[in-house]
C-alpha atoms as a PDB file:
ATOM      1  CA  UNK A   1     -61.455 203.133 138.477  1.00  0.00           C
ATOM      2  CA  UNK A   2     -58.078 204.273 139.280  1.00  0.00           C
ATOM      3  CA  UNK A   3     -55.583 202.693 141.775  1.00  0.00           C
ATOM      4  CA  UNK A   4     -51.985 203.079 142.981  1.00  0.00           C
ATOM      5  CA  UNK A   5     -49.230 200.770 141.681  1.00  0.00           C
ATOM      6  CA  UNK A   6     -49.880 198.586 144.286  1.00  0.00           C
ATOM      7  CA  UNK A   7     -53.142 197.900 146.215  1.00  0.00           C
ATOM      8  CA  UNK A   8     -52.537 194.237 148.344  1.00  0.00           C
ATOM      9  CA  UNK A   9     -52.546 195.988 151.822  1.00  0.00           C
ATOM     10  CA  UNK A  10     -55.290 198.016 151.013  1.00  0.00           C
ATOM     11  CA  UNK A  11     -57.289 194.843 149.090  1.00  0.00           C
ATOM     12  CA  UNK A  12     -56.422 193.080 152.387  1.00  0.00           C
ATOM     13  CA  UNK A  13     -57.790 195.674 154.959  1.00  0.00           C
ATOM     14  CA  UNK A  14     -61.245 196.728 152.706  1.00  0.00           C
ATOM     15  CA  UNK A  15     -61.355 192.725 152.409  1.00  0.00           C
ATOM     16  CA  UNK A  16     -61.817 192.543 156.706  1.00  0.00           C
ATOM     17  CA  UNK A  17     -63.310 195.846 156.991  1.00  0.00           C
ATOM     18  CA  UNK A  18     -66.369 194.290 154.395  1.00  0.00           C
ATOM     19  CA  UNK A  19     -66.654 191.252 156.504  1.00  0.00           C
ATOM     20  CA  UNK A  20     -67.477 193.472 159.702  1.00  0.00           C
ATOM     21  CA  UNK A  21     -70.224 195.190 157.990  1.00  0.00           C
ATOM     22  CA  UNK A  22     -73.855 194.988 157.438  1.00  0.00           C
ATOM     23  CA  UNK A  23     -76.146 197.147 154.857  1.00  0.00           C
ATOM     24  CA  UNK A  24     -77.539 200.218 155.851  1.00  0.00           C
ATOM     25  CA  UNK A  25     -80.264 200.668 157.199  1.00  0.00           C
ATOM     26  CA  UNK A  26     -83.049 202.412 154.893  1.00  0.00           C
ATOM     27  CA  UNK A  27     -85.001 204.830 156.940  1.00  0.00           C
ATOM     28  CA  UNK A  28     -85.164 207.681 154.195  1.00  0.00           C
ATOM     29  CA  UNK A  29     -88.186 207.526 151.750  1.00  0.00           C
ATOM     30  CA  UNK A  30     -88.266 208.524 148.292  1.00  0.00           C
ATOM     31  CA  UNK A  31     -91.864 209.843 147.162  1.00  0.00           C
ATOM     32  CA  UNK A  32     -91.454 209.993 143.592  1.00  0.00           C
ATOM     33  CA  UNK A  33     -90.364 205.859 143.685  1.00  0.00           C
ATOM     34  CA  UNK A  34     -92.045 204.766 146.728  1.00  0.00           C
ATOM     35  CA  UNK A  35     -89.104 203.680 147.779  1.00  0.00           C
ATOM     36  CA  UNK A  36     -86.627 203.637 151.026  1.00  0.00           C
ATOM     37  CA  UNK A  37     -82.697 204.411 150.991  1.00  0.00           C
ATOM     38  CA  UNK A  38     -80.262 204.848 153.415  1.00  0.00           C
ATOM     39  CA  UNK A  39     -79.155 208.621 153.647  1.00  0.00           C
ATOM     40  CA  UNK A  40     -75.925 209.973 153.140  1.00  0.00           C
ATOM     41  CA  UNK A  41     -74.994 210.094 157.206  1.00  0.00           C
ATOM     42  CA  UNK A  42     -76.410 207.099 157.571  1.00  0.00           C
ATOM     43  CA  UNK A  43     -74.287 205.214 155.306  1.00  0.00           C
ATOM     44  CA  UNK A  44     -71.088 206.862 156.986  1.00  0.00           C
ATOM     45  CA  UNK A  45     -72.339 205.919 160.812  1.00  0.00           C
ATOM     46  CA  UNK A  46     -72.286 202.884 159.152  1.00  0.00           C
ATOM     47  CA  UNK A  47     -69.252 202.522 157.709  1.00  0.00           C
ATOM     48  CA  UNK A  48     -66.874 204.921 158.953  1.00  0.00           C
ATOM     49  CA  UNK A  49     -65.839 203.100 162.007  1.00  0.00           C
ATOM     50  CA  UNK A  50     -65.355 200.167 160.582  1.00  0.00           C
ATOM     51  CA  UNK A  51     -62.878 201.448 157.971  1.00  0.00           C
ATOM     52  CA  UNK A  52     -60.765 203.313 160.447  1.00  0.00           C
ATOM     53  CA  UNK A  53     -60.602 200.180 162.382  1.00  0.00           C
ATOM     54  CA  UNK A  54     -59.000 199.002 159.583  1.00  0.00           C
ATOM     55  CA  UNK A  55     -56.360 201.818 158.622  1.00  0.00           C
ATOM     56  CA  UNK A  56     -58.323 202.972 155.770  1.00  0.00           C
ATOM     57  CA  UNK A  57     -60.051 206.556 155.224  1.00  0.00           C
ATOM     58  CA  UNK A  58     -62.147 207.999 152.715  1.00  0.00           C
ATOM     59  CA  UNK A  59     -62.329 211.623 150.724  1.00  0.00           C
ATOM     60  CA  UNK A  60     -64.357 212.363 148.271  1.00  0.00           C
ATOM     61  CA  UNK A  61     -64.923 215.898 146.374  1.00  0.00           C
ATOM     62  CA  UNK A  62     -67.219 217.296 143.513  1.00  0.00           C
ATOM     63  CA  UNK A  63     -66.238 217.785 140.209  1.00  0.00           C
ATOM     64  CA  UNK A  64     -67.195 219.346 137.423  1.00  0.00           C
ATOM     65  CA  UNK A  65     -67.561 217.398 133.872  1.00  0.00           C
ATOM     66  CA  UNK A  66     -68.660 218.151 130.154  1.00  0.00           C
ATOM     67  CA  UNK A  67     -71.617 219.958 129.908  1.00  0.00           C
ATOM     68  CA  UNK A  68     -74.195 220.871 133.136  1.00  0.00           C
ATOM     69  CA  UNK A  69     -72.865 217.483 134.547  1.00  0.00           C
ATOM     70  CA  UNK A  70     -71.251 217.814 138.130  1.00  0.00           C
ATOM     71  CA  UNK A  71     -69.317 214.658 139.495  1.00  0.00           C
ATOM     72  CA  UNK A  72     -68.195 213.235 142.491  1.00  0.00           C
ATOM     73  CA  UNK A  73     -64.962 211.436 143.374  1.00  0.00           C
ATOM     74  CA  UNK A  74     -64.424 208.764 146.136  1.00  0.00           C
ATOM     75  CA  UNK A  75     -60.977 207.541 147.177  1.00  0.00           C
ATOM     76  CA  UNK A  76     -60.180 204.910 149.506  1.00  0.00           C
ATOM     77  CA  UNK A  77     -56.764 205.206 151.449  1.00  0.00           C
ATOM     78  CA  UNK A  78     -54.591 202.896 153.120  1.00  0.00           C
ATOM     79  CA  UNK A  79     -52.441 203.464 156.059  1.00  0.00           C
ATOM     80  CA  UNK A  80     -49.751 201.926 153.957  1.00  0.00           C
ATOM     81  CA  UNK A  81     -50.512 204.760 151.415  1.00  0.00           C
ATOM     82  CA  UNK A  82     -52.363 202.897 148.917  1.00  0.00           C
ATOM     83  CA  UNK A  83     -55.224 203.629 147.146  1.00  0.00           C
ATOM     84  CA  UNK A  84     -58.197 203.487 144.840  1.00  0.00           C
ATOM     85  CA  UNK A  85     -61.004 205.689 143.614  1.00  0.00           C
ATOM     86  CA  UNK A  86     -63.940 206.059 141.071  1.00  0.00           C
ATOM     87  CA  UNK A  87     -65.735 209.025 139.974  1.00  0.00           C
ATOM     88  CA  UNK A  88     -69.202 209.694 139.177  1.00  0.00           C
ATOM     89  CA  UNK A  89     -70.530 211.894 136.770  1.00  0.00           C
ATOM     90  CA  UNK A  90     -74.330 212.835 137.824  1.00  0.00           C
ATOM     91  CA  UNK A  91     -76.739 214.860 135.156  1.00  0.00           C
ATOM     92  CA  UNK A  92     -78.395 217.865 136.270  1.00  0.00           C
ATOM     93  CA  UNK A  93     -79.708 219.312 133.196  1.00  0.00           C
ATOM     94  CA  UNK A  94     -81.298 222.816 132.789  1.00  0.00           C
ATOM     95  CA  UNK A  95     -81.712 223.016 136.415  1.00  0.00           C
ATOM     96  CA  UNK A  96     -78.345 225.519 137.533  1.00  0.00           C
ATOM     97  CA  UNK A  97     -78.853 226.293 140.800  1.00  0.00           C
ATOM     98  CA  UNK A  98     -76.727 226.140 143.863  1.00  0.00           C
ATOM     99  CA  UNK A  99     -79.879 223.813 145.849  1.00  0.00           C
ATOM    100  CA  UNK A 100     -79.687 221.372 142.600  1.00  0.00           C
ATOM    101  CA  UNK A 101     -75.747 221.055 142.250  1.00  0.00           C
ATOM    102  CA  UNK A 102     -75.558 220.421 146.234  1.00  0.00           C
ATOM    103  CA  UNK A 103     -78.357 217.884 145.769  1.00  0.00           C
ATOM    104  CA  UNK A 104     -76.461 216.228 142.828  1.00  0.00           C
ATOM    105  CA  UNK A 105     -73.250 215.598 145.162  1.00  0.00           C
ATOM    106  CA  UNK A 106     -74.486 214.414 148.053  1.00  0.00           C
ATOM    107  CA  UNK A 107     -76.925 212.107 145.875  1.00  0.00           C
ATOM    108  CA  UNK A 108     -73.344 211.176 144.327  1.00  0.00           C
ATOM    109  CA  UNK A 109     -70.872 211.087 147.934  1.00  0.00           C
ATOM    110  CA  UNK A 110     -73.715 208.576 149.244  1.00  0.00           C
ATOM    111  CA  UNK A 111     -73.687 206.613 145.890  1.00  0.00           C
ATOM    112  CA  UNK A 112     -70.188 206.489 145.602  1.00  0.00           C
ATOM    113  CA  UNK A 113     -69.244 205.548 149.254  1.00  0.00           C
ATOM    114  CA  UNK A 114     -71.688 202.697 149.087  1.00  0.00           C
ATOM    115  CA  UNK A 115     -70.158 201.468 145.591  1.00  0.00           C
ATOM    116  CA  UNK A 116     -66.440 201.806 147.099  1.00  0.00           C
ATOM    117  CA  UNK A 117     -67.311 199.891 150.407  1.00  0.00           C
ATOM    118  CA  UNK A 118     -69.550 197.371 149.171  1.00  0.00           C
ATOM    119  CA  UNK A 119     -73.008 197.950 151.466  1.00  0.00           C
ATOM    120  CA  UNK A 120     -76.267 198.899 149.477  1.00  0.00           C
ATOM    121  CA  UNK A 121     -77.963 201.904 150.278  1.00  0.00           C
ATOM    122  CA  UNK A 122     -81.244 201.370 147.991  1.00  0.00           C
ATOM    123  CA  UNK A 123     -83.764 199.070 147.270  1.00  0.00           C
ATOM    124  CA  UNK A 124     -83.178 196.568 144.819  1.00  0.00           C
ATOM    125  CA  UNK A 125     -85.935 197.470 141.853  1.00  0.00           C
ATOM    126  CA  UNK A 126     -84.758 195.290 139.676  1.00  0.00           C
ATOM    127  CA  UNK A 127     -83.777 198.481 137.129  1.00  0.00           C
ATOM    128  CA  UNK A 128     -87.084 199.195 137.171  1.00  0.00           C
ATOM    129  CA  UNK A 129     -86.268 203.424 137.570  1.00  0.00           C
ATOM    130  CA  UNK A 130     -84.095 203.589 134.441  1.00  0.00           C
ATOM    131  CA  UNK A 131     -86.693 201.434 132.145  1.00  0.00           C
ATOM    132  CA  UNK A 132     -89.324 203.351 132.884  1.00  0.00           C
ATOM    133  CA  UNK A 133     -90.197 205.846 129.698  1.00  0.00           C
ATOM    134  CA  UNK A 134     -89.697 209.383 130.652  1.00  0.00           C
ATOM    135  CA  UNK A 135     -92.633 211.357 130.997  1.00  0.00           C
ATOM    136  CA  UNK A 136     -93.527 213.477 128.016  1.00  0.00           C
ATOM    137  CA  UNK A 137     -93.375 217.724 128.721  1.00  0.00           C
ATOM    138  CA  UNK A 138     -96.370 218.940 129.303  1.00  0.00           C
ATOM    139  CA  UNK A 139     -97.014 221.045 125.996  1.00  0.00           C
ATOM    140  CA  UNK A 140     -97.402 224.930 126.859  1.00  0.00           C
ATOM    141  CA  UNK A 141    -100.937 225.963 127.032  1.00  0.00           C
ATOM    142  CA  UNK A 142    -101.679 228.579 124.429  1.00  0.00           C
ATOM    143  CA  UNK A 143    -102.487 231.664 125.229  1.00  0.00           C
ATOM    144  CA  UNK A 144    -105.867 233.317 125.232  1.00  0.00           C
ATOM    145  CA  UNK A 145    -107.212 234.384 122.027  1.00  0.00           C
ATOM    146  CA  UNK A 146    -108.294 238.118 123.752  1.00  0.00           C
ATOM    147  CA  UNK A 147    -104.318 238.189 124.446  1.00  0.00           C
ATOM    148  CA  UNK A 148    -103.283 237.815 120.660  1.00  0.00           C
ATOM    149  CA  UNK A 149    -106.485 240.556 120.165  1.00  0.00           C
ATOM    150  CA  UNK A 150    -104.662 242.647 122.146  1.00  0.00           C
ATOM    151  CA  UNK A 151    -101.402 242.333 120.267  1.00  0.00           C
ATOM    152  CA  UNK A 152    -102.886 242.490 116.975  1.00  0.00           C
ATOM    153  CA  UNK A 153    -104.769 245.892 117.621  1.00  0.00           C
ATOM    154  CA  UNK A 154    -102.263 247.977 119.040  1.00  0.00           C
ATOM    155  CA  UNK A 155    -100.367 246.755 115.837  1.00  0.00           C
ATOM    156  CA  UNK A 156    -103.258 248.102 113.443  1.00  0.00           C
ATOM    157  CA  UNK A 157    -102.941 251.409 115.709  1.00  0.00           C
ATOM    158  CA  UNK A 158     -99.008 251.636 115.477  1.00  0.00           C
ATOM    159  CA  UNK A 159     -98.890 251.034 111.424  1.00  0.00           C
ATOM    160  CA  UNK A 160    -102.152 252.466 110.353  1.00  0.00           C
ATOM    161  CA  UNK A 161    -103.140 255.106 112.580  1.00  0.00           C
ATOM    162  CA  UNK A 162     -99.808 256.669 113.892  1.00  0.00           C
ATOM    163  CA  UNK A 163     -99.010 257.804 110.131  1.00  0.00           C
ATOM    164  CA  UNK A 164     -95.527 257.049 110.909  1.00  0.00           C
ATOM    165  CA  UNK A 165     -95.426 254.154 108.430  1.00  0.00           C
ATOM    166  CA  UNK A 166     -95.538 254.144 104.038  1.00  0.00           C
ATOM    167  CA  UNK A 167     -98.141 251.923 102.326  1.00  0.00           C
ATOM    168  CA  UNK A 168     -95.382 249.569 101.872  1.00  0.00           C
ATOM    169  CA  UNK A 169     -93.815 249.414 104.947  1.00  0.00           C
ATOM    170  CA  UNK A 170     -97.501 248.710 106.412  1.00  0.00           C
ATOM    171  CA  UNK A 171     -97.663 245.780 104.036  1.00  0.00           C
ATOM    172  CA  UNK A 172     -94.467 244.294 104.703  1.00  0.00           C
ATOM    173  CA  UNK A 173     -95.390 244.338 108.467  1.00  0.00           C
ATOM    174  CA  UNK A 174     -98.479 242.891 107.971  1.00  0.00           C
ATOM    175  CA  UNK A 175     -96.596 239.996 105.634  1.00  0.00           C
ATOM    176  CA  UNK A 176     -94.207 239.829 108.638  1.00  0.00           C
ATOM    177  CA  UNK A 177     -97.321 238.992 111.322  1.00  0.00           C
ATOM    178  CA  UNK A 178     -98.805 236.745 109.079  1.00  0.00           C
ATOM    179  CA  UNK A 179     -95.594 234.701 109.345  1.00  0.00           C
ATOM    180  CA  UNK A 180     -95.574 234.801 113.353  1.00  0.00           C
ATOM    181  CA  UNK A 181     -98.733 232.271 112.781  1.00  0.00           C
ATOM    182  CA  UNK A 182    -100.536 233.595 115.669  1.00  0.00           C
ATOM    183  CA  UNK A 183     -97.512 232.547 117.938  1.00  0.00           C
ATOM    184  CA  UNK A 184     -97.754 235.016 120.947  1.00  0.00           C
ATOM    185  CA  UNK A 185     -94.195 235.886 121.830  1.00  0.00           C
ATOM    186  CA  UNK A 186     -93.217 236.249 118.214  1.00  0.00           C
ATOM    187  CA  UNK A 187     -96.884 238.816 117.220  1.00  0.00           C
ATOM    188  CA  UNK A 188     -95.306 240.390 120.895  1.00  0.00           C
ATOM    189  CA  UNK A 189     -91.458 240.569 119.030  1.00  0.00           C
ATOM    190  CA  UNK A 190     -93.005 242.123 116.310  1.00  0.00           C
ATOM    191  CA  UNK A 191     -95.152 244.844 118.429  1.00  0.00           C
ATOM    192  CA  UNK A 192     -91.981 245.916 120.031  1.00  0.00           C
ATOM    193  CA  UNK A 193     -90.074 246.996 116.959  1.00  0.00           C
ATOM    194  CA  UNK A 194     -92.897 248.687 115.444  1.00  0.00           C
ATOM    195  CA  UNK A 195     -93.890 250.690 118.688  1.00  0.00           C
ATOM    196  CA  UNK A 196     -89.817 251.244 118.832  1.00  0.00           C
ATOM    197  CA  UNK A 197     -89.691 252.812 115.283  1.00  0.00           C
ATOM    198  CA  UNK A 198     -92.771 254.336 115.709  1.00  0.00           C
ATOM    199  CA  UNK A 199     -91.347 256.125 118.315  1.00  0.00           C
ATOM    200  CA  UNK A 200     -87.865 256.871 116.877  1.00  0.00           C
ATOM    201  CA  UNK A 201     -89.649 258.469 113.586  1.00  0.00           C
ATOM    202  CA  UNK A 202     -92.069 260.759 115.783  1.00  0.00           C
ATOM    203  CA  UNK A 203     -88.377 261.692 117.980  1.00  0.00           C
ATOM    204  CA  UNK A 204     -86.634 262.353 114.185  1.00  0.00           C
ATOM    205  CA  UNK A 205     -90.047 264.472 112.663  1.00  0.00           C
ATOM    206  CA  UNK A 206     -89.947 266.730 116.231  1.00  0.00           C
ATOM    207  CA  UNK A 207     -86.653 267.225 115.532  1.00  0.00           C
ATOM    208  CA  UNK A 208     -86.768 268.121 111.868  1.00  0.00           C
ATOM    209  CA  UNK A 209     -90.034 270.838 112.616  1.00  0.00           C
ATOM    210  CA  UNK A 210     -87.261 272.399 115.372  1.00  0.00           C
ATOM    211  CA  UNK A 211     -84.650 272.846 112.616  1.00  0.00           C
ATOM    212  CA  UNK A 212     -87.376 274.322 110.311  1.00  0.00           C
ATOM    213  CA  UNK A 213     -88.553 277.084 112.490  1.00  0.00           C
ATOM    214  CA  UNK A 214     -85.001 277.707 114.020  1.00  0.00           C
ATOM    215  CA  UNK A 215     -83.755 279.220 110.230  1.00  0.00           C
ATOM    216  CA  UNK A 216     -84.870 283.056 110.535  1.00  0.00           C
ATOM    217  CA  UNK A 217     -87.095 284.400 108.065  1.00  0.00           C
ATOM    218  CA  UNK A 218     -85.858 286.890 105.323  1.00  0.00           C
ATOM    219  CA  UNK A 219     -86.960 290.397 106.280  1.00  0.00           C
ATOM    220  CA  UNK A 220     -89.268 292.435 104.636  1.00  0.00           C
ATOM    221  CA  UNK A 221     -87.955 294.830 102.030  1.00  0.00           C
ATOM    222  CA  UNK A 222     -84.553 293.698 102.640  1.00  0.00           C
ATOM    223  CA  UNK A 223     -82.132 295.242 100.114  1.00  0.00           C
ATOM    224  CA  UNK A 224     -80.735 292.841  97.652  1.00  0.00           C
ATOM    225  CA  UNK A 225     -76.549 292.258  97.580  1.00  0.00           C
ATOM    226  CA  UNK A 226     -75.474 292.133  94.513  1.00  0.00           C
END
């Protein structure tokens, strides 16, 4: 927590400004907890009067921190120009989207103006949330065996029956798949660059036969230059 150099007028006012109010009242529910809280405007109908009664506003702004973290700070502010505020960093993992880094802040304004002003706006659970062991990801199911079938025989038709491909190259591929062990997107990885070469070495041979039967042939009974 930060604070200006001095902080008596404002420790003074937040002092009478806590004795005038009363905890929020929880009327939001949270499924995933079974739980109530107090939502974000109802902790500022709350409070918000009272601290202006008493000379002291509140701002509070996102920020961003290390990582896919977003934060929120909350300042307090005194008539007299003093302050103090506290910022909150809030984890949102993989999930970068506008809906979840909105959600994160005002999960963090309503935490944050509760912490500053001293009224709860949860449950008590007794830390019950945070101990809990986080559920294991379900693992991916695997894909259908007719799916890596699929993959395997248009393989056999690209190396084998395109005659695009050496002995050698065909056993190096097949090395190659046998390494994938039967993982689907890496048997699909593989299908791609042999269909890909497949198709730049029929491009190339077109292109060769072209050149071949663009030279003009010798004519018959041509004289020789000596």
């Amino acid at each position: 927590m930060e604070h200006s150099e001095q902080i008596n007028e404002l420790a003074a006012a937040l002092a009478k400004a806590q004795g005038e109010m009363e905890n929020v009242k929880k009327t939001s529910e949270n499924p995933y907890f079974k739980s109530k809280y107090a939502s974000l405007d109802a902790v500022w109908d709350t409070v918000r009067p009272i601290l202006a009664k008493n000379g002291i506003s509140v701002i509070q702004g996102p920020t961003r921190t290390e990582g896919s973290d977003v934060g929120v700070t909350t300042m307090l502010l005194h008539s007299s120009g003093q302050w103090i505020r506290s910022s909150l960093a809030l984890p949102i993992g993989d999930k970068q989207t506008a809906q979840s880094v909105g959600s994160a802040i005002t999960y963090g304004r309503r935490y944050g103006l509760s912490a500053m002003v001293g009224v709860a706006s949860e449950e008590d659970d007794d830390a019950q949330n945070i101990s809990m062991p986080a559920k294991k990801k379900a693992e991916p199911k695997k894909p259908a065996d007719d799916g890596k079938k699929k993959i395997l025989d248009e393989l056999k038709t690209i190396l084998s029956d395109s005659g695009q491909f050496t002995e050698d190259e065909i056993s190096a591929y097949h090395k190659i798949v046998a390494d994938t062990k039967g993982d689907i997107t890496e048997l699909t990885r593989v299908r791609n660059i042999c269909r890909e070469e497949m198709e730049e070495r029929k491009v190339a041979r077109k292109e060769a036969e072209r050149e071949i039967e663009a030279v003009p042939e010798e004519a018959e009974g041509q004289p020789e230059i000596f």
